[in-house]
C-alpha atoms as a PDB file:
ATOM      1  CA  UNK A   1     154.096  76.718  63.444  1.00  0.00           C
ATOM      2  CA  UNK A   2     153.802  73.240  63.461  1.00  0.00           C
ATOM      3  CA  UNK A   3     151.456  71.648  60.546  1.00  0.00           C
ATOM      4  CA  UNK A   4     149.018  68.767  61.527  1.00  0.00           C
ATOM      5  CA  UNK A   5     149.644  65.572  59.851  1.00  0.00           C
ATOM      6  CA  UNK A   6     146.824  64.581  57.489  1.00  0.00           C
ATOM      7  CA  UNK A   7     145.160  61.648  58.688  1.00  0.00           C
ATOM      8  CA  UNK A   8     145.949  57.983  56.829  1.00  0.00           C
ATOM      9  CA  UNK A   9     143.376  56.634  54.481  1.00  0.00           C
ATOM     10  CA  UNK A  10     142.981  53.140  54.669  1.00  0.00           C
ATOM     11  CA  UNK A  11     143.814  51.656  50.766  1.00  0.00           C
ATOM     12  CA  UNK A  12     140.983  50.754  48.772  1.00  0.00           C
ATOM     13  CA  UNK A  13     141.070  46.984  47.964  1.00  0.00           C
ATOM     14  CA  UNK A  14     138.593  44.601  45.876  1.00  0.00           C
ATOM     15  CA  UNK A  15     135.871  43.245  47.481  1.00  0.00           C
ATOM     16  CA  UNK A  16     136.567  39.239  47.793  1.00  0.00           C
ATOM     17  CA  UNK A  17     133.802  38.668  50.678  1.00  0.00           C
ATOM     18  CA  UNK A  18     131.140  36.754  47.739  1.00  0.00           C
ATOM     19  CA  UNK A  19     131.380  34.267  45.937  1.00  0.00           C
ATOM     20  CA  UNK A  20     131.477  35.942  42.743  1.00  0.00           C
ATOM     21  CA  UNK A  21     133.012  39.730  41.828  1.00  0.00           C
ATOM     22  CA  UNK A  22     130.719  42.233  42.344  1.00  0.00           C
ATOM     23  CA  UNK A  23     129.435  44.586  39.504  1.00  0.00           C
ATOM     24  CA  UNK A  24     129.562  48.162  40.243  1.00  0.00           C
ATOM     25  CA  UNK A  25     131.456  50.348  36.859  1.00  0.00           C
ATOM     26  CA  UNK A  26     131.422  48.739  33.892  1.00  0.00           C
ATOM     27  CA  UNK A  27     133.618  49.805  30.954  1.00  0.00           C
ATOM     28  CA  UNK A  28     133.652  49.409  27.168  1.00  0.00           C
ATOM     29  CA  UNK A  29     136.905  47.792  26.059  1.00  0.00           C
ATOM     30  CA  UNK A  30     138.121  48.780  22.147  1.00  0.00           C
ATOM     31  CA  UNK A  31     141.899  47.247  21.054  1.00  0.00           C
ATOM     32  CA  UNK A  32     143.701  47.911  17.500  1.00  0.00           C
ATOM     33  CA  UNK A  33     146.584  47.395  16.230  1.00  0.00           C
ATOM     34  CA  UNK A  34     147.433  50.591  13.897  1.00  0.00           C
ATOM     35  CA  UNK A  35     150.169  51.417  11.483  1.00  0.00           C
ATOM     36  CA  UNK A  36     151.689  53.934  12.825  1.00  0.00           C
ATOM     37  CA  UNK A  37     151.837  57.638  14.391  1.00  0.00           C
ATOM     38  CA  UNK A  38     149.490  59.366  11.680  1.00  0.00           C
ATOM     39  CA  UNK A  39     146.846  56.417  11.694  1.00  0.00           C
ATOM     40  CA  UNK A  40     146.633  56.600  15.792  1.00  0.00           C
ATOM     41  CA  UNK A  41     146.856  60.330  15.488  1.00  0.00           C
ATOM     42  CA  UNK A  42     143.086  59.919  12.982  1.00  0.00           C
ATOM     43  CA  UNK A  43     141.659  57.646  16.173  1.00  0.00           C
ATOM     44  CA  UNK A  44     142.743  60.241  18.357  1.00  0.00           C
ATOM     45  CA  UNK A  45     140.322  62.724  16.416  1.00  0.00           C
ATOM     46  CA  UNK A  46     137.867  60.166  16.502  1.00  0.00           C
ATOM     47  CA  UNK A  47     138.366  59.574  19.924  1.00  0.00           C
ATOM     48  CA  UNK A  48     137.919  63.270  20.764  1.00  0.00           C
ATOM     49  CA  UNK A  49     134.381  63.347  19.154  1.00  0.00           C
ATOM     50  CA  UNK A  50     133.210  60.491  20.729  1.00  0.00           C
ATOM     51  CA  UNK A  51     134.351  61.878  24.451  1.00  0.00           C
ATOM     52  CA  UNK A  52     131.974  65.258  23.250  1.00  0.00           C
ATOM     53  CA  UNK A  53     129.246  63.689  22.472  1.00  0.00           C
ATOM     54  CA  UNK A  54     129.221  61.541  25.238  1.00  0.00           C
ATOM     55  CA  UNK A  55     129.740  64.646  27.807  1.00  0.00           C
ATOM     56  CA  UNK A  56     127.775  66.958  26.213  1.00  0.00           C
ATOM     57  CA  UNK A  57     124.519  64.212  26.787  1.00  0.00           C
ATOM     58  CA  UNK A  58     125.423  62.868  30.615  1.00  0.00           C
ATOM     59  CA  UNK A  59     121.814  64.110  31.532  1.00  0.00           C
ATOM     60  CA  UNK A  60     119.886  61.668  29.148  1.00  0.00           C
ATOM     61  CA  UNK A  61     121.896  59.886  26.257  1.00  0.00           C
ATOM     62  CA  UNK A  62     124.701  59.037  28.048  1.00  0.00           C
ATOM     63  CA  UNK A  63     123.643  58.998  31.974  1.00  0.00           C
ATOM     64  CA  UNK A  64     126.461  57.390  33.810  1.00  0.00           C
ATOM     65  CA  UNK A  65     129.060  57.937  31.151  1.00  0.00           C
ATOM     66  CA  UNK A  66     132.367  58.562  33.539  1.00  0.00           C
ATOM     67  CA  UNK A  67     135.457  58.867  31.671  1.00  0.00           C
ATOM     68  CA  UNK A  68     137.218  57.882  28.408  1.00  0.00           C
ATOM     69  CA  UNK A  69     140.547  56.383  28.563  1.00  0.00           C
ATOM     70  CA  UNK A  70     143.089  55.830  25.880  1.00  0.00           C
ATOM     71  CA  UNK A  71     146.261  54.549  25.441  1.00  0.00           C
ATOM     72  CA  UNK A  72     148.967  53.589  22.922  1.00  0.00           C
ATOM     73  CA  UNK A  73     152.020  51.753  22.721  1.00  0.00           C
ATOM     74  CA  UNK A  74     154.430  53.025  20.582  1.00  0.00           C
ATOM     75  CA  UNK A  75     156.587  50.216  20.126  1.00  0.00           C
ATOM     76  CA  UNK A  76     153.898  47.831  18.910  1.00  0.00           C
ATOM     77  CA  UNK A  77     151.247  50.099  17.832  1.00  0.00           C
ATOM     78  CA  UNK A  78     148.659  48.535  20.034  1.00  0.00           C
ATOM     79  CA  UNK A  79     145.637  51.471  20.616  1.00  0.00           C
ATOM     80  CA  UNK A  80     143.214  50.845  23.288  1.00  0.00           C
ATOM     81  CA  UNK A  81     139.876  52.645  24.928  1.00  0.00           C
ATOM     82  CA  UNK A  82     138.292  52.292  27.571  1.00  0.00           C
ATOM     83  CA  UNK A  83     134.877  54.134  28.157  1.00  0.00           C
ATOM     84  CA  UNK A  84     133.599  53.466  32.116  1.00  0.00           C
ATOM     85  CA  UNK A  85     130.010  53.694  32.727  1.00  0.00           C
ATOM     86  CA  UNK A  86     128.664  54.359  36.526  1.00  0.00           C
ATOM     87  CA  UNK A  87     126.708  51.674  36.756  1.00  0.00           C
ATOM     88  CA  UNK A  88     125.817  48.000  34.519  1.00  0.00           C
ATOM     89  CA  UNK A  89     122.338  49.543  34.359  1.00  0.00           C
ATOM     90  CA  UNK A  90     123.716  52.959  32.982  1.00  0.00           C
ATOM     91  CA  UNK A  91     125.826  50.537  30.230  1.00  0.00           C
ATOM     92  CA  UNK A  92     123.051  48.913  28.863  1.00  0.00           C
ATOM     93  CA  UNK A  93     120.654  51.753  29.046  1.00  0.00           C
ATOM     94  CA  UNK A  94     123.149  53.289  26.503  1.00  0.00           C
ATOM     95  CA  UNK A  95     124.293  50.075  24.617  1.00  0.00           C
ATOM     96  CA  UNK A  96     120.679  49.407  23.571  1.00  0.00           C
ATOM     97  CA  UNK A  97     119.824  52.923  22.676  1.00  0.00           C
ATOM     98  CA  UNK A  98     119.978  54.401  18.563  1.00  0.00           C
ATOM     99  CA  UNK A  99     122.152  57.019  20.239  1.00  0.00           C
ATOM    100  CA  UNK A 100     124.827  53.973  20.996  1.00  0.00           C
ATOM    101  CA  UNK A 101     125.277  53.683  17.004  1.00  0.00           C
ATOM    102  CA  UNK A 102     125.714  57.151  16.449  1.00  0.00           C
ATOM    103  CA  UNK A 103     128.008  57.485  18.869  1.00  0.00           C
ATOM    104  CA  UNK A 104     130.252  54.357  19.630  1.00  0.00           C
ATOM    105  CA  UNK A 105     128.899  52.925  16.447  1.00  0.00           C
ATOM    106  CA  UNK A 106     130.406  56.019  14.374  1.00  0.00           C
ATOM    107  CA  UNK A 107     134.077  55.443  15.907  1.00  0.00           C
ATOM    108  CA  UNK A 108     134.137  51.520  15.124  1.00  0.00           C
ATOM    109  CA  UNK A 109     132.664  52.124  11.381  1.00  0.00           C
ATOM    110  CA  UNK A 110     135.512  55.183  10.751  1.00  0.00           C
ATOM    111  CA  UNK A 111     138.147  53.109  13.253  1.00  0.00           C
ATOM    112  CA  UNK A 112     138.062  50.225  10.458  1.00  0.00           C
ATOM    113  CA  UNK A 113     140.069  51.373   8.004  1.00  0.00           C
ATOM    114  CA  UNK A 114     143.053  52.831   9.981  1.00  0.00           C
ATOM    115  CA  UNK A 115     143.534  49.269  12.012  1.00  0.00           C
ATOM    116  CA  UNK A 116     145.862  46.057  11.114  1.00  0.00           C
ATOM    117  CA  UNK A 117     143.135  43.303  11.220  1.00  0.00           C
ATOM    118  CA  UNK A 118     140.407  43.471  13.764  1.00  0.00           C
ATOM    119  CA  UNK A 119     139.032  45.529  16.340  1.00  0.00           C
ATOM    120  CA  UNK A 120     138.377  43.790  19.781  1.00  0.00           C
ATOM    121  CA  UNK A 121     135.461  45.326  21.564  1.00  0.00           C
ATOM    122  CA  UNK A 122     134.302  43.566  25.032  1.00  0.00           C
ATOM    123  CA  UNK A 123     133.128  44.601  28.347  1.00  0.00           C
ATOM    124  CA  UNK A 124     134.204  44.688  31.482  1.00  0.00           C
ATOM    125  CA  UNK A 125     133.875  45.147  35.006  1.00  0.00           C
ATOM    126  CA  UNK A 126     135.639  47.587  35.688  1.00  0.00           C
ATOM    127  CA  UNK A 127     137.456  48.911  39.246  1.00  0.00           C
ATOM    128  CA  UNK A 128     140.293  51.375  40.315  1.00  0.00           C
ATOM    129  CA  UNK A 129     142.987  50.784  42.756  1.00  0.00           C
ATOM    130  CA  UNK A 130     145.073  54.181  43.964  1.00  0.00           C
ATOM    131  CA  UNK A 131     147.721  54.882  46.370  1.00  0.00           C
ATOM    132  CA  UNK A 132     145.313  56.875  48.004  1.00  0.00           C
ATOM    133  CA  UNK A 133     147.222  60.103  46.639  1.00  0.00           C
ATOM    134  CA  UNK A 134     146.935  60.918  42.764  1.00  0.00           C
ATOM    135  CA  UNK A 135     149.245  63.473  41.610  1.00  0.00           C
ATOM    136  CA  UNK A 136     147.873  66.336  38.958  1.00  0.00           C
END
């Protein structure tokens, strides 16, 4: 038995028909430089909280929270986070909200002491280009 060839997806690809790039997700940028394993392994915990209370409140708090990425380099230390919203409107529903300082604002106050100099936090727009296929 012969089985049927799944048909092609076209790749996705950024819009570039404007004259400016379009806003659809938005994501919260955090980067760090940390000392070491045990000081990124202390964000990580951090990290972990924050991703609970934002899922555990997607209904109201947190409407339009998608996903929290992190990663690490473990050559140069260099910790990063991204948190990707649905929408700008979602974002800033959120950003100006007293739940935003418990939340995001908890993770930068405890993130502080466990960094080399600064954190960086900025945001972005924020889009995902795939093969088409990702693997699990």
């Amino acid at each position: 038995m012969e089985v049927p060839e799944k048909p092609t997806r076209p790749l996705p690809t950024l819009k570039v028909d404007g004259s400016e790039i379009p806003i659809g997700r938005v994501a919260r940028v955090y980067r760090a430089k940390v000392s070491g394993e045990e000081n990124a392994l202390k964000l990580d915990v951090f990290l972990n909280d924050m991703h609970s209370k934002l899922s555990a409140n997607k209904k109201d708090k947190t409407k339009g929270f998608i996903k929290l990425i992190r990663t690490v380099c473990k050559t140069e230390w260099a910790y990063e986070v991204t948190v990707v919203w649905r929408t700008f409107d979602d974002f800033k529903a959120y950003k100006e909200s007293d739940f935003r300082k418990e939340v995001n604002g908890e993770f930068e106050e405890k993130a502080k002491p466990l960094i080399v100099g600064d954190l960086y936090s900025g945001v972005r727009v924020y889009d995902e280009l795939s093969s088409g296929r990702v693997p699990r």
